[in-house]
Protein backbone atom coordinates (compact mmCIF):
# COMPACT_ATOMS: atom_id res chain seq x y z
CA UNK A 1 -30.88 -43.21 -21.50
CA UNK A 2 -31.58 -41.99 -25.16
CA UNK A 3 -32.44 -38.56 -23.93
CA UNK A 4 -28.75 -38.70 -21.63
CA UNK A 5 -27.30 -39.56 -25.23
CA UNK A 6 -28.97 -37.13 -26.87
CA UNK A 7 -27.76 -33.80 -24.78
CA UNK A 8 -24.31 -35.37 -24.90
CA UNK A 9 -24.07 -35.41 -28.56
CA UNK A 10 -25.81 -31.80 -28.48
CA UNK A 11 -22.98 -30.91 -26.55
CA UNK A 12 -20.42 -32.10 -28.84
CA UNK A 13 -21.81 -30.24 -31.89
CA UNK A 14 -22.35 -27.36 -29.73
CA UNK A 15 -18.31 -26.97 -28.99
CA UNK A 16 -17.57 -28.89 -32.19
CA UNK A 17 -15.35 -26.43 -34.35
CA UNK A 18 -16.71 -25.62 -37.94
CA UNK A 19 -14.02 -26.16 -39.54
CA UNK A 20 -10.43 -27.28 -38.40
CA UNK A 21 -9.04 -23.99 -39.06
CA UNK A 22 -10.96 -21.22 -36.38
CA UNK A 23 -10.88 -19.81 -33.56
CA UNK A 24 -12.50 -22.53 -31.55
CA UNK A 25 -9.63 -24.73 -32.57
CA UNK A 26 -7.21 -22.30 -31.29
CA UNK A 27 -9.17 -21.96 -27.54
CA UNK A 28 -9.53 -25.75 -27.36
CA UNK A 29 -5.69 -25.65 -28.10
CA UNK A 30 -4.74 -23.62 -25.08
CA UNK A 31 -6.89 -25.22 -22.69
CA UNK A 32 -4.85 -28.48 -23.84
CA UNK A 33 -1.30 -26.80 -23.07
CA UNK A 34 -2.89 -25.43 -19.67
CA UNK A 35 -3.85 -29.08 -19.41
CA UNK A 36 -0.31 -30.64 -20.00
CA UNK A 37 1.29 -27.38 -17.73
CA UNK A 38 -1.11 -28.72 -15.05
CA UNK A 39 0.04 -32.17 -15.19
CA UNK A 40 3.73 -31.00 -15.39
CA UNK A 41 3.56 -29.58 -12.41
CA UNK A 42 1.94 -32.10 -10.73
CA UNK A 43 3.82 -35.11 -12.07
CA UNK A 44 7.41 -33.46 -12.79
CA UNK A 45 7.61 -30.56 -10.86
CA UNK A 46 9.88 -29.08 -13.39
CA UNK A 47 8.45 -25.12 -13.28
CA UNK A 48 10.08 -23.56 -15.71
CA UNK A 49 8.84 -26.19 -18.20
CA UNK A 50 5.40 -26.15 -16.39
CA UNK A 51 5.67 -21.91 -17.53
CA UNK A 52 6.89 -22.83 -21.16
CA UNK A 53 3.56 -24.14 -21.44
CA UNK A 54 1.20 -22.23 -19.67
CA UNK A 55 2.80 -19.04 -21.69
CA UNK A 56 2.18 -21.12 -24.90
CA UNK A 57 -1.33 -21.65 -23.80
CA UNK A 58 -1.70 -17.60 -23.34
CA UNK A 59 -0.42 -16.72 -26.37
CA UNK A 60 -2.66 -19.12 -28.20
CA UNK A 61 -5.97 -18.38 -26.68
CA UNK A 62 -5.34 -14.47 -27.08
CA UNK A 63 -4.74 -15.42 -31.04
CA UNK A 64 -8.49 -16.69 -30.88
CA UNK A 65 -9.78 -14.67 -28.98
CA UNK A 66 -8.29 -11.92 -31.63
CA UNK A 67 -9.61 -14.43 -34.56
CA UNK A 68 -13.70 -14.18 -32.74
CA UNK A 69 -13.65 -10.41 -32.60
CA UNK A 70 -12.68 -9.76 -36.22
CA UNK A 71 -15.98 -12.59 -36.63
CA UNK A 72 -17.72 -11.21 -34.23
CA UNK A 73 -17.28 -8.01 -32.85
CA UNK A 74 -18.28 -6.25 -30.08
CA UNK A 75 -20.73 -3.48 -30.02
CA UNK A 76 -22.32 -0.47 -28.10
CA UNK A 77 -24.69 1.85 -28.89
CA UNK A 78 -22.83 1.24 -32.54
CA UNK A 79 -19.50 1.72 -31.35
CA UNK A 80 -16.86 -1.12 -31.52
CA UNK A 81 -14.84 -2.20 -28.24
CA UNK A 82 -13.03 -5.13 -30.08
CA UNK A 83 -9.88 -3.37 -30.15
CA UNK A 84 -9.69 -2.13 -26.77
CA UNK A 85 -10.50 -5.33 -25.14
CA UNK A 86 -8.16 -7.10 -27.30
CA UNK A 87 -4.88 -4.67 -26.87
CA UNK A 88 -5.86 -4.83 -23.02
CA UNK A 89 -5.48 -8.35 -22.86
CA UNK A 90 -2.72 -8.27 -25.09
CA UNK A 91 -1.08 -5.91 -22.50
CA UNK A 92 -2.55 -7.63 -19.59
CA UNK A 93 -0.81 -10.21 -20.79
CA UNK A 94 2.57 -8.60 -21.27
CA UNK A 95 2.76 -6.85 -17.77
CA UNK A 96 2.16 -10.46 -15.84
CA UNK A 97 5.61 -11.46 -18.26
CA UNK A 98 7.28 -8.24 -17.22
CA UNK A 99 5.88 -6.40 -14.73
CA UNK A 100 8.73 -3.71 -14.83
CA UNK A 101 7.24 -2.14 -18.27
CA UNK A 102 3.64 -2.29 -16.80
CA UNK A 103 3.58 1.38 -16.92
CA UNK A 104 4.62 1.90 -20.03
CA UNK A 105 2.24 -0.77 -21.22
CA UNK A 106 -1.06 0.73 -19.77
CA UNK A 107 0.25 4.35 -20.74
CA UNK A 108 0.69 3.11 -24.59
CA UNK A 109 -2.57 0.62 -24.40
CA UNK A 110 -5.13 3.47 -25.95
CA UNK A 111 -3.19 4.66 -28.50
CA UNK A 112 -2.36 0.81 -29.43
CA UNK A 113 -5.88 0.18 -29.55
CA UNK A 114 -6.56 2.90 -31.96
CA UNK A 115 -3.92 2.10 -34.38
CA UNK A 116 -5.70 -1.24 -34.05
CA UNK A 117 -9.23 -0.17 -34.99
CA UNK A 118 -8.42 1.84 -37.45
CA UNK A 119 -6.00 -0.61 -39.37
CA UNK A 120 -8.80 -2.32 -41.14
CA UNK A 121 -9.63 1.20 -43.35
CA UNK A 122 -5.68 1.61 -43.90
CA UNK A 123 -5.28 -1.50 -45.32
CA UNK A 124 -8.24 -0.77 -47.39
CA UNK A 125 -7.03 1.89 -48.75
CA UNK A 126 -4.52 -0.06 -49.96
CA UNK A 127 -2.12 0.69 -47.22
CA UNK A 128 -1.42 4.45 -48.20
CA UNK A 129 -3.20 7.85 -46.56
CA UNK A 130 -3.39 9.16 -50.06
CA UNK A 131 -6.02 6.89 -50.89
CA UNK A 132 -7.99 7.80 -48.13
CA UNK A 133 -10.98 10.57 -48.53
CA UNK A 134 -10.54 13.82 -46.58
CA UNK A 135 -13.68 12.67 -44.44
CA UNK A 136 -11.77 9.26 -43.42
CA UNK A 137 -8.74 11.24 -42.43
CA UNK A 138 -10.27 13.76 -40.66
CA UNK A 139 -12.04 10.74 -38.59
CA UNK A 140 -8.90 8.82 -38.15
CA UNK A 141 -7.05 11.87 -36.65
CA UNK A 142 -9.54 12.43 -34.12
CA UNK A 143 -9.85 9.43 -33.21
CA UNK A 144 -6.12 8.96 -33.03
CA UNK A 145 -5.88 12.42 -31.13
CA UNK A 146 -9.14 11.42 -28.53
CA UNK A 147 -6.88 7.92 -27.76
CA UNK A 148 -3.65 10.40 -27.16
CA UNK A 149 -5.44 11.89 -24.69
CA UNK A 150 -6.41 9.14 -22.82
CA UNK A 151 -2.63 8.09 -22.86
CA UNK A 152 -1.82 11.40 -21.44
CA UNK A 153 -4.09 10.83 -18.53
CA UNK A 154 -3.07 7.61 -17.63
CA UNK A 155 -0.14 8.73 -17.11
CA UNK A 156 -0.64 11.59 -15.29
CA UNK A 157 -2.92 9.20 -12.94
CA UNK A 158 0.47 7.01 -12.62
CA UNK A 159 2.53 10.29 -11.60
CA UNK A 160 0.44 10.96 -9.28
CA UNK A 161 -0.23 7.78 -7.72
CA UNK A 162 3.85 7.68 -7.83
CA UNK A 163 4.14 11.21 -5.66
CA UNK A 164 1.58 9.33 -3.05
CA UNK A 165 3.67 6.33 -2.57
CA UNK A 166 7.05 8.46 -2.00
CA UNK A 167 5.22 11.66 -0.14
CA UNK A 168 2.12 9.54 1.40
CA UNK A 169 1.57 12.78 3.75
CA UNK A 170 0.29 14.83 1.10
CA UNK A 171 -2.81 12.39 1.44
CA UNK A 172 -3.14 14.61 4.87
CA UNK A 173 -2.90 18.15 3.18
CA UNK A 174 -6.19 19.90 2.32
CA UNK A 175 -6.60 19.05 -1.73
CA UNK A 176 -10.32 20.45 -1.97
CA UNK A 177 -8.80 23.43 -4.39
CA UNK A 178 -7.14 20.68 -6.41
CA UNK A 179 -8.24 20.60 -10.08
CA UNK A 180 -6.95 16.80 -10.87
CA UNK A 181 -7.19 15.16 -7.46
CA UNK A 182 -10.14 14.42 -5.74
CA UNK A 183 -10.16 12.89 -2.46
CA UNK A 184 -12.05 9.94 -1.39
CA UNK A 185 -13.65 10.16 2.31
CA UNK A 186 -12.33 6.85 3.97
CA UNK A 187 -13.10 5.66 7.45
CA UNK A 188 -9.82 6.63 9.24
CA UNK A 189 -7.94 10.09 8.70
CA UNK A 190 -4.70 9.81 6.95
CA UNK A 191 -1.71 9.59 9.42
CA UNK A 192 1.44 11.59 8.20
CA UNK A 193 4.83 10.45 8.63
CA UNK A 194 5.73 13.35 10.99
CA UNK A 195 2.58 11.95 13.24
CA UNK A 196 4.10 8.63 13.15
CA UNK A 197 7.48 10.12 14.48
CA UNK A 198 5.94 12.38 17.27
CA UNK A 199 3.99 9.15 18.51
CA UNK A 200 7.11 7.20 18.28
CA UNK A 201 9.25 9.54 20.47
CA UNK A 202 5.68 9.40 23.38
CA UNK A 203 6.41 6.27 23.29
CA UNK A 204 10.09 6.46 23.72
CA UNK A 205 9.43 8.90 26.25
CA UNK A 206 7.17 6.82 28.11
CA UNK A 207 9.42 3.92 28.37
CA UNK A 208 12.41 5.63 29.30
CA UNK A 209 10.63 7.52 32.15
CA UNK A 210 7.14 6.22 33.08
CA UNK A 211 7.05 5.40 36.81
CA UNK A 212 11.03 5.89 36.95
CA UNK A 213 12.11 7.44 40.13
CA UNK A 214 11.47 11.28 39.89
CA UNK A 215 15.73 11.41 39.98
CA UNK A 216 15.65 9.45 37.20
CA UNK A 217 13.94 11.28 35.31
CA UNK A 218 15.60 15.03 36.51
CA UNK A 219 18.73 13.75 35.42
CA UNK A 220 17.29 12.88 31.81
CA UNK A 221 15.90 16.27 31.12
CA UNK A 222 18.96 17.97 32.16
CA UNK A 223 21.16 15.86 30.12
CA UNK A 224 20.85 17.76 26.53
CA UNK A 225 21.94 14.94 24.48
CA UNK A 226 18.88 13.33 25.77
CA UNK A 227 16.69 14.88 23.14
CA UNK A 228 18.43 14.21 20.33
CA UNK A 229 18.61 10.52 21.04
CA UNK A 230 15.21 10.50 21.37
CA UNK A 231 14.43 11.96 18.01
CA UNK A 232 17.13 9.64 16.72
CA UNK A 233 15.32 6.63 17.72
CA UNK A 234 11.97 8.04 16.70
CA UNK A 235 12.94 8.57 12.98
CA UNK A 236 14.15 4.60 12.58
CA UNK A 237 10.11 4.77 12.05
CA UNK A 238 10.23 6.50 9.33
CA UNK A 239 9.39 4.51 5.99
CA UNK A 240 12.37 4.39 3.26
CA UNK A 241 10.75 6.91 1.00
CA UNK A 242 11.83 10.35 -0.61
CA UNK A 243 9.83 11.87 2.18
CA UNK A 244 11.87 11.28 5.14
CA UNK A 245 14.37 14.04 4.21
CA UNK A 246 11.26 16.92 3.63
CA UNK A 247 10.37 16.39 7.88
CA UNK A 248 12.50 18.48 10.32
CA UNK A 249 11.96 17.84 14.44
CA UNK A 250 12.60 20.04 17.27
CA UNK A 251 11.73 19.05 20.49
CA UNK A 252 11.99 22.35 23.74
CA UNK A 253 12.01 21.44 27.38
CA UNK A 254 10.30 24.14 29.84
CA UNK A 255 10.19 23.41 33.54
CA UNK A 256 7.09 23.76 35.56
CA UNK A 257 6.21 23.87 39.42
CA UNK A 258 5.57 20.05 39.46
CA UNK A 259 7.54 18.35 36.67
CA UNK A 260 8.83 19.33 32.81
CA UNK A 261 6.52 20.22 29.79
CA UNK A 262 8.18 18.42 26.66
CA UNK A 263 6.83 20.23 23.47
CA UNK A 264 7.56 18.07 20.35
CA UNK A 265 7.52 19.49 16.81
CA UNK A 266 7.32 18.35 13.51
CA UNK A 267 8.10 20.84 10.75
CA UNK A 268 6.61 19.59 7.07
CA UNK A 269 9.06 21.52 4.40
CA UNK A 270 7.64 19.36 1.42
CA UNK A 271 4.84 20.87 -1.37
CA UNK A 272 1.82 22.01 0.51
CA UNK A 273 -1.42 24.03 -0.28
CA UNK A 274 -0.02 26.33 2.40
CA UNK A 275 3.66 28.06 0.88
CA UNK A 276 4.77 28.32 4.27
CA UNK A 277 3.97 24.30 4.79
CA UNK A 278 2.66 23.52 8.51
CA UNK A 279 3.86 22.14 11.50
CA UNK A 280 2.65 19.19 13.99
CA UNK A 281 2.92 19.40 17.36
CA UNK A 282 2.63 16.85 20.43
CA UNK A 283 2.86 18.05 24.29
CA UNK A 284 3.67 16.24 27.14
CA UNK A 285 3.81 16.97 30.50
CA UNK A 286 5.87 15.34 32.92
CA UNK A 287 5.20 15.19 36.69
CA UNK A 288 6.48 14.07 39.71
CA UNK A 289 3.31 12.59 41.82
CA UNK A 290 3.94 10.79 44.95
CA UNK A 291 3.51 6.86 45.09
CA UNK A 292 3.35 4.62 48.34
CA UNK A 293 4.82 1.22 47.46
CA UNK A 294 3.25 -1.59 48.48
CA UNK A 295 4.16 -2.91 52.41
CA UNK A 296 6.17 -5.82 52.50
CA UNK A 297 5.78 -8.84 54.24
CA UNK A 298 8.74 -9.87 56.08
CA UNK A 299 9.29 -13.11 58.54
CA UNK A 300 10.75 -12.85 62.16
CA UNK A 301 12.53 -15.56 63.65
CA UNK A 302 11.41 -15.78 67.62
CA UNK A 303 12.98 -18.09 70.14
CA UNK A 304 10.26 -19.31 72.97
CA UNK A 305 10.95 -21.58 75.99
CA UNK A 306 9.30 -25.05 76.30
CA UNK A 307 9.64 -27.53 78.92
CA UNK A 308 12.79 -26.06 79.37
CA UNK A 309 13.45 -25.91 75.88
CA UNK A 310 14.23 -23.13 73.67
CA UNK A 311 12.00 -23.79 70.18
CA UNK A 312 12.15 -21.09 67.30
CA UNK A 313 9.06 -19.67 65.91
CA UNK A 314 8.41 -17.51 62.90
CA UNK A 315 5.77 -14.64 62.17
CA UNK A 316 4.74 -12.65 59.56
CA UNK A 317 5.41 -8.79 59.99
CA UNK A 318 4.66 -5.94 57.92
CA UNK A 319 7.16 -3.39 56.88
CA UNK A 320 5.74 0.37 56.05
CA UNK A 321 8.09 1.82 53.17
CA UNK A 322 8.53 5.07 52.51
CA UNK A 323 6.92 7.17 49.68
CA UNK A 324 8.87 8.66 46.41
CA UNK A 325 8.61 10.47 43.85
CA UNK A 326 8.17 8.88 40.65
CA UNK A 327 7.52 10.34 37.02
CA UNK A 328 3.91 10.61 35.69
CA UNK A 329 3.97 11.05 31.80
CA UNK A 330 0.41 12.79 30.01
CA UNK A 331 0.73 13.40 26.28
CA UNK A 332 -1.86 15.53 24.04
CA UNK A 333 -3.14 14.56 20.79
CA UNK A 334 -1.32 15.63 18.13
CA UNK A 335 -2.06 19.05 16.66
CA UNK A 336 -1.99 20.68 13.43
């Protein structure tokens, strides 16, 4: 029992604050609103109270935090990351309040945490540059100018990642000359939107025509507006992004000895590493094939005499139908 008190009280002085004033004070503080934002929620269910706090709580525990890295900094290989880890929670912070200025937020967060790092030698120079020697300004620009450049690349990382979300099928283009992008091997090959439309109108296609009665399917190829229905309904697939209006389709009918070859196309007139961009294209052939249906089973009524009766009877009787000609769709891969 006294060794159960002892580790208790051990515990106590271990979390006990030094003073009433520090940045122990301020943590146990926040974990106290979370605590009363918990209970809010639970008891109340009033939310935007329940937030008032939980922001409160945020704001508090990123003040200590700031308060134990002026104390006690950290530091690698003699190089301070205090200031970055601080500004990124500061602006991890910010973009989970506003998440429309995220951007911005992680483009400015280097060049924040410079100005942070090196505010402790401007404010001991008594706040001027003047004051500073020509070997601390020197540093400070560099170091200002190395943080700039990390801006500049986070952005460029956010354009980019920007272009892939409007113009996902440049994921699909050959980018092995690329000096900024470098593509990751994943386990499935990217799928362009113009693949997406040319398996769309096979399966149009398919459903319109697929074991349809071969004059069915005559009178659909020789209707013209046929085609551009088709190609209608296959671009509803397309996602609601910039790139929808860079992807022109053509479709050509040829007739063969047994049927119709369909040739799809899918014409890419976006960027490219080729100037002349590059097409997609998706064949399929369709053929009339013979089918017998299945006999049919059919009753026949029969009158019999009995005891000089007459008593109906019923059999079963099987009806041979005749064959037709249905439609028989077979589409290729696509094809670059």
């Amino acid at each position: 029992m006294n060794k159960l008190i002892d580790n208790f009280l051990g515990l106590i002085t271990l979390i006990k604050p030094p003073q009433t004033f520090s940045w122990q004070t301020l943590i146990y503080t926040s974990i106290f609103f979370w605590i009363i934002a918990l209970l809010l929620g639970i008891l109340t269910g009033n939310a935007k109270l329940q937030d008032t706090f939980s922001l409160l709580g945020c704001v508090i525990i990123i003040s200590g935090y700031a308060w134990f890295t002026v104390e006690r900094p950290f530091i690698v290989q003699g190089f301070s990351l205090s200031a970055w880890i601080l500004v990124g929670v500061i602006c991890l912070f910010i973009t989970s309040v506003q998440p429309k200025f995220a951007s911005f937020i992680w483009i400015v967060w280097p060049v924040l945490s410079a100005i942070v790092a090196a505010w402790p030698e401007f404010i001991a120079a008594g706040r001027k540059l003047n004051n500073l020697r020509n070997e601390q300004r020197f540093k400070l620009l560099i170091w200002f100018l190395i943080h700039l450049i990390f801006s500049c690349w986070i952005q460029f990382s956010l354009i980019i990642q920007g272009w892939i979300l409007q113009y996902p099928s440049l994921l699909a283009d050959d980018l092995s000359q690329s000096d900024f992008v470098v593509t990751i091997k994943s386990f499935s090959r990217p799928v362009t939107e113009g693949e997406k439309v040319l398996e769309a109108m096979e399966r149009q296609l398919k459903t319109k025509l697929e074991g349809k009665s071969w004059v069915i399917a005559e009178n659909w190829f020789r209707d013209t507006n046929q085609l551009e229905k088709l190609q209608n309904q296959a671009k509803q697939t397309l996602s609601k992004i910039e790139e929808k209006n860079l992807w022109k389709f053509n479709a050509k009918i040829t007739d063969q000895k047994t049927g119709y070859n369909l040739l799809m196309v899918a014409e890419w007139q976006g960027p490219s590493s080729n100037p002349q961009g590059y097409l997609l294209k998706k064949v399929c052939q369709v053929n009339s094939v013979t089918r017998q249906p299945a006999p049919v089973n059919t009753k026949l009524r029969r009158e019999r005499r009995n005891n000089n009766a007459r008593v109906a009877t019923a059999s079963q009787v099987k009806i041979t139908t005749i064959p037709v000609k249905v439609a028989k769709i077979q589409c290729q891969p696509v094809i670059k």
